[in-house]
N, C-alpha and C. Protein backbone atom coordinates (compact mmCIF):
# COMPACT_ATOMS: atom_id res chain seq x y z
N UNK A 1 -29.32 73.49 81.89
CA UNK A 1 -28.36 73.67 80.84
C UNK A 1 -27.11 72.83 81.07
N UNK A 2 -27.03 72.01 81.81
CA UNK A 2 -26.12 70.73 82.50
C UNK A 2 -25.92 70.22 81.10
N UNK A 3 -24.86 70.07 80.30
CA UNK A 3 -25.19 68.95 78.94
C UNK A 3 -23.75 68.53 78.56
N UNK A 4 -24.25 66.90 78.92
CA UNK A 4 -22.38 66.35 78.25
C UNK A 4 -21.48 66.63 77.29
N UNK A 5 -22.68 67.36 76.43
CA UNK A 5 -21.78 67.66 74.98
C UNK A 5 -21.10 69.35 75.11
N UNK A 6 -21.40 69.75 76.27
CA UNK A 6 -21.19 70.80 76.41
C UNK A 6 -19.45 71.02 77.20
N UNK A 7 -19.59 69.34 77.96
CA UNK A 7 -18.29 69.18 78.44
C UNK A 7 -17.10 68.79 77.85
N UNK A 8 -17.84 67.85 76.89
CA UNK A 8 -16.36 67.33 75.97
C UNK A 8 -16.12 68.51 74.77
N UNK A 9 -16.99 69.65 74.70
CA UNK A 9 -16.64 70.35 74.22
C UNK A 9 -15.16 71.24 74.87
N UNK A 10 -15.57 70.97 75.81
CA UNK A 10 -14.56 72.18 77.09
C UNK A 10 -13.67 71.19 76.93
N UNK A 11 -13.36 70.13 77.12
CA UNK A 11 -12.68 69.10 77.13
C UNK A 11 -11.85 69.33 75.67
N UNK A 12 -12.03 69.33 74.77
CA UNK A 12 -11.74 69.41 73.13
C UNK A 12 -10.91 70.76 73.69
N UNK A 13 -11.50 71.63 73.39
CA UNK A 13 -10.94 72.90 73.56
C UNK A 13 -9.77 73.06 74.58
N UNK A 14 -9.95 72.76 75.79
CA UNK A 14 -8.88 72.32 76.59
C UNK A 14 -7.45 71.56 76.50
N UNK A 15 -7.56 70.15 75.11
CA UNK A 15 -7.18 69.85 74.60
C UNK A 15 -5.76 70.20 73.64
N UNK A 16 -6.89 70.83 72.62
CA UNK A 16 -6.44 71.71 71.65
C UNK A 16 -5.39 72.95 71.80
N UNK A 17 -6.02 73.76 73.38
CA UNK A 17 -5.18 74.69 73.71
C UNK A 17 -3.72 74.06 74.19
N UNK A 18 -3.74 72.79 75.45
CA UNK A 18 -2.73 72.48 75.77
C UNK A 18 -1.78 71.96 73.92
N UNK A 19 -2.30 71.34 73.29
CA UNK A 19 -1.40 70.73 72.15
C UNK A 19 -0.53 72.31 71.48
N UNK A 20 -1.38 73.36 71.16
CA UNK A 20 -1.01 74.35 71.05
C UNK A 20 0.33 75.19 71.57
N UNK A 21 0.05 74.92 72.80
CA UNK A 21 1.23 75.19 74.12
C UNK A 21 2.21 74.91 73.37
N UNK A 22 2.25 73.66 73.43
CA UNK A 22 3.53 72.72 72.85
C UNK A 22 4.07 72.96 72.16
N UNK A 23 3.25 73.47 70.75
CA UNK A 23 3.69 73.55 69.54
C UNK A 23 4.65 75.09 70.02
N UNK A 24 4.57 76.00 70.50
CA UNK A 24 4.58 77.40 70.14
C UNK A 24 6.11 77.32 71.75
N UNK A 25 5.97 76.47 72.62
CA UNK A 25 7.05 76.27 73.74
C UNK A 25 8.30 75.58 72.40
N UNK A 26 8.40 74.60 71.38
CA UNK A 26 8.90 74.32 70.57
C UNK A 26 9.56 75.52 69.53
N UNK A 27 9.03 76.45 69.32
CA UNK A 27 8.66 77.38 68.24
C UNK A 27 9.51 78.70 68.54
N UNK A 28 9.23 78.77 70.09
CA UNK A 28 9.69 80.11 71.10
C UNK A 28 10.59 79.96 71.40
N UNK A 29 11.26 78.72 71.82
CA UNK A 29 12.29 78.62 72.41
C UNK A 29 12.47 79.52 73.98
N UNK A 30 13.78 79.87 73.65
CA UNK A 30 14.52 80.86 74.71
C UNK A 30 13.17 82.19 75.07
N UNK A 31 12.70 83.14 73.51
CA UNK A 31 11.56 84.00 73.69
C UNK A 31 10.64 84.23 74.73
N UNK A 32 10.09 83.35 75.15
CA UNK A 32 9.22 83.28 76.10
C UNK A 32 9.38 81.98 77.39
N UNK A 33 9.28 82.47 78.70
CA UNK A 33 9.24 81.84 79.41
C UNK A 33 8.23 80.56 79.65
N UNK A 34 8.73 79.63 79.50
CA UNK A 34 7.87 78.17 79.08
C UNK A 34 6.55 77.83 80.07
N UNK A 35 6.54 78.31 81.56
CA UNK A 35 5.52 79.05 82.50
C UNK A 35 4.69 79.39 82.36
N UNK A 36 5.05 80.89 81.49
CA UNK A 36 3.74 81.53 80.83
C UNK A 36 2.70 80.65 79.80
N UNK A 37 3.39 79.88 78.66
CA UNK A 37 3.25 79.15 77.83
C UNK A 37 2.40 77.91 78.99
N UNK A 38 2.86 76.85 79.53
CA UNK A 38 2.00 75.92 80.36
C UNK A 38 0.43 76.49 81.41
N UNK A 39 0.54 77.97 81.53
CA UNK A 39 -0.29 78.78 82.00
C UNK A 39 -1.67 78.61 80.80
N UNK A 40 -1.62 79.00 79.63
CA UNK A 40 -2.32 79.16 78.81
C UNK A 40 -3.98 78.17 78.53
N UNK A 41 -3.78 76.71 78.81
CA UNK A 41 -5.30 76.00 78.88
C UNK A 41 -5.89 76.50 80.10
N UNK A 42 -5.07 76.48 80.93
CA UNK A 42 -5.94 76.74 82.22
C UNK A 42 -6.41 78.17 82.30
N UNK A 43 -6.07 79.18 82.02
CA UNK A 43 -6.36 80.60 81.68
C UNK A 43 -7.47 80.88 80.66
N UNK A 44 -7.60 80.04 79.88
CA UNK A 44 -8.72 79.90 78.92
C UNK A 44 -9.58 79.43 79.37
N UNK A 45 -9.54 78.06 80.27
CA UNK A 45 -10.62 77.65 80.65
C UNK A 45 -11.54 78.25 81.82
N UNK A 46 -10.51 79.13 82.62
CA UNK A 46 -11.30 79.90 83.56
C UNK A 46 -11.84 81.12 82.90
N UNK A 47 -11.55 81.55 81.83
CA UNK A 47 -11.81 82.83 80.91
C UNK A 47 -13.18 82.67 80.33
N UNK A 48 -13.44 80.68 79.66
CA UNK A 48 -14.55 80.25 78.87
C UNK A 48 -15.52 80.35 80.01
N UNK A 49 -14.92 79.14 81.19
CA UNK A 49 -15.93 78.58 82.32
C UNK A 49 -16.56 80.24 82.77
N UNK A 50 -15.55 81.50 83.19
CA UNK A 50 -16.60 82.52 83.88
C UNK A 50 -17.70 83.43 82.86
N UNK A 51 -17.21 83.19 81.25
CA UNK A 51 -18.22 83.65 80.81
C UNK A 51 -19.62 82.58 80.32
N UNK A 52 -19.18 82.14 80.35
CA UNK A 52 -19.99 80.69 80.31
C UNK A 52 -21.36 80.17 81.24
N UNK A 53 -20.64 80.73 82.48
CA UNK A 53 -21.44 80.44 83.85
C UNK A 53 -21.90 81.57 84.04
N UNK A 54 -21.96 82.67 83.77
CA UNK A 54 -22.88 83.42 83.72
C UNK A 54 -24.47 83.37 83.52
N UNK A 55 -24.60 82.61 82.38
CA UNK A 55 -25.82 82.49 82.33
C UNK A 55 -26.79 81.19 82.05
N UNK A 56 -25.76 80.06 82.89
CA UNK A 56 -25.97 78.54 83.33
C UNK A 56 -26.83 78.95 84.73
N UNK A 57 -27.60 77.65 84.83
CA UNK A 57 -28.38 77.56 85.23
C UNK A 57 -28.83 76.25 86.02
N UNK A 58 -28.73 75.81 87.45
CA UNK A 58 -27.98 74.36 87.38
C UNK A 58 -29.77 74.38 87.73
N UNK A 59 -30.31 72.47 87.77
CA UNK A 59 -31.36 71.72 87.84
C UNK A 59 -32.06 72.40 89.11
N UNK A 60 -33.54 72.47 88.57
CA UNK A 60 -34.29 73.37 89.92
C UNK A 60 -34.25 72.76 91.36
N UNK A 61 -34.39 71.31 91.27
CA UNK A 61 -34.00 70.39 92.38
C UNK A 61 -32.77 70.24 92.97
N UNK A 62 -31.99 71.31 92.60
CA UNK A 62 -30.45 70.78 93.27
C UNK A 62 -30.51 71.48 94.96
N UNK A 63 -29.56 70.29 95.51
CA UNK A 63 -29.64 70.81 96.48
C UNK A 63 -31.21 70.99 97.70
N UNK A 64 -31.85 70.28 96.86
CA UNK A 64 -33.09 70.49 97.72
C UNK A 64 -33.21 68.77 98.56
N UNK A 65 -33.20 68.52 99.55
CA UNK A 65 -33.32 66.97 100.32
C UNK A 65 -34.68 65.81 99.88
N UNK A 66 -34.40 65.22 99.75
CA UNK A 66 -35.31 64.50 99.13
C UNK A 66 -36.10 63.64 100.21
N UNK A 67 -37.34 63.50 100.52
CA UNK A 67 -37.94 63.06 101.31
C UNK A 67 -39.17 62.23 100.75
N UNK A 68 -38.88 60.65 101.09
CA UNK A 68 -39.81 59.95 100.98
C UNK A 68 -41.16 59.65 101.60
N UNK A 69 -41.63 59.82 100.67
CA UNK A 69 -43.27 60.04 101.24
C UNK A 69 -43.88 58.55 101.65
């Protein structure tokens, strides 16, 4: 279940959240500590990545040494 499109998806989304940040650190001002606000892609992405990886599945050969015959 390894799939590039699966990354630039995370990538997009990752994206999107940081541009978001911005908008709402602009928006909030003084309100909220700007911290919390720069916290936010990365909190998502460990939120997506652990439900995500749950039920990924990496290549049956990984990790196994390869020996030429």
């Amino acid at each position: 279940k390894w799939n590039p499109y699966r990354l630039a998806a995370g990538a997009i989304l990752f994206g999107f959240v940081n541009a978001i940040q911005l908008r709402m650190q602009a928006m909030a001002g003084q309100m909220v500590a700007y911290q919390i606000l720069l916290m936010l892609p990365y909190l998502l992405c460990i939120v997506v990545l652990t439900m995500v990886s749950r039920k990924a599945g990496g290549p049956a050969n990984l990790c196994v040494p390869y020996k030429r015959e």
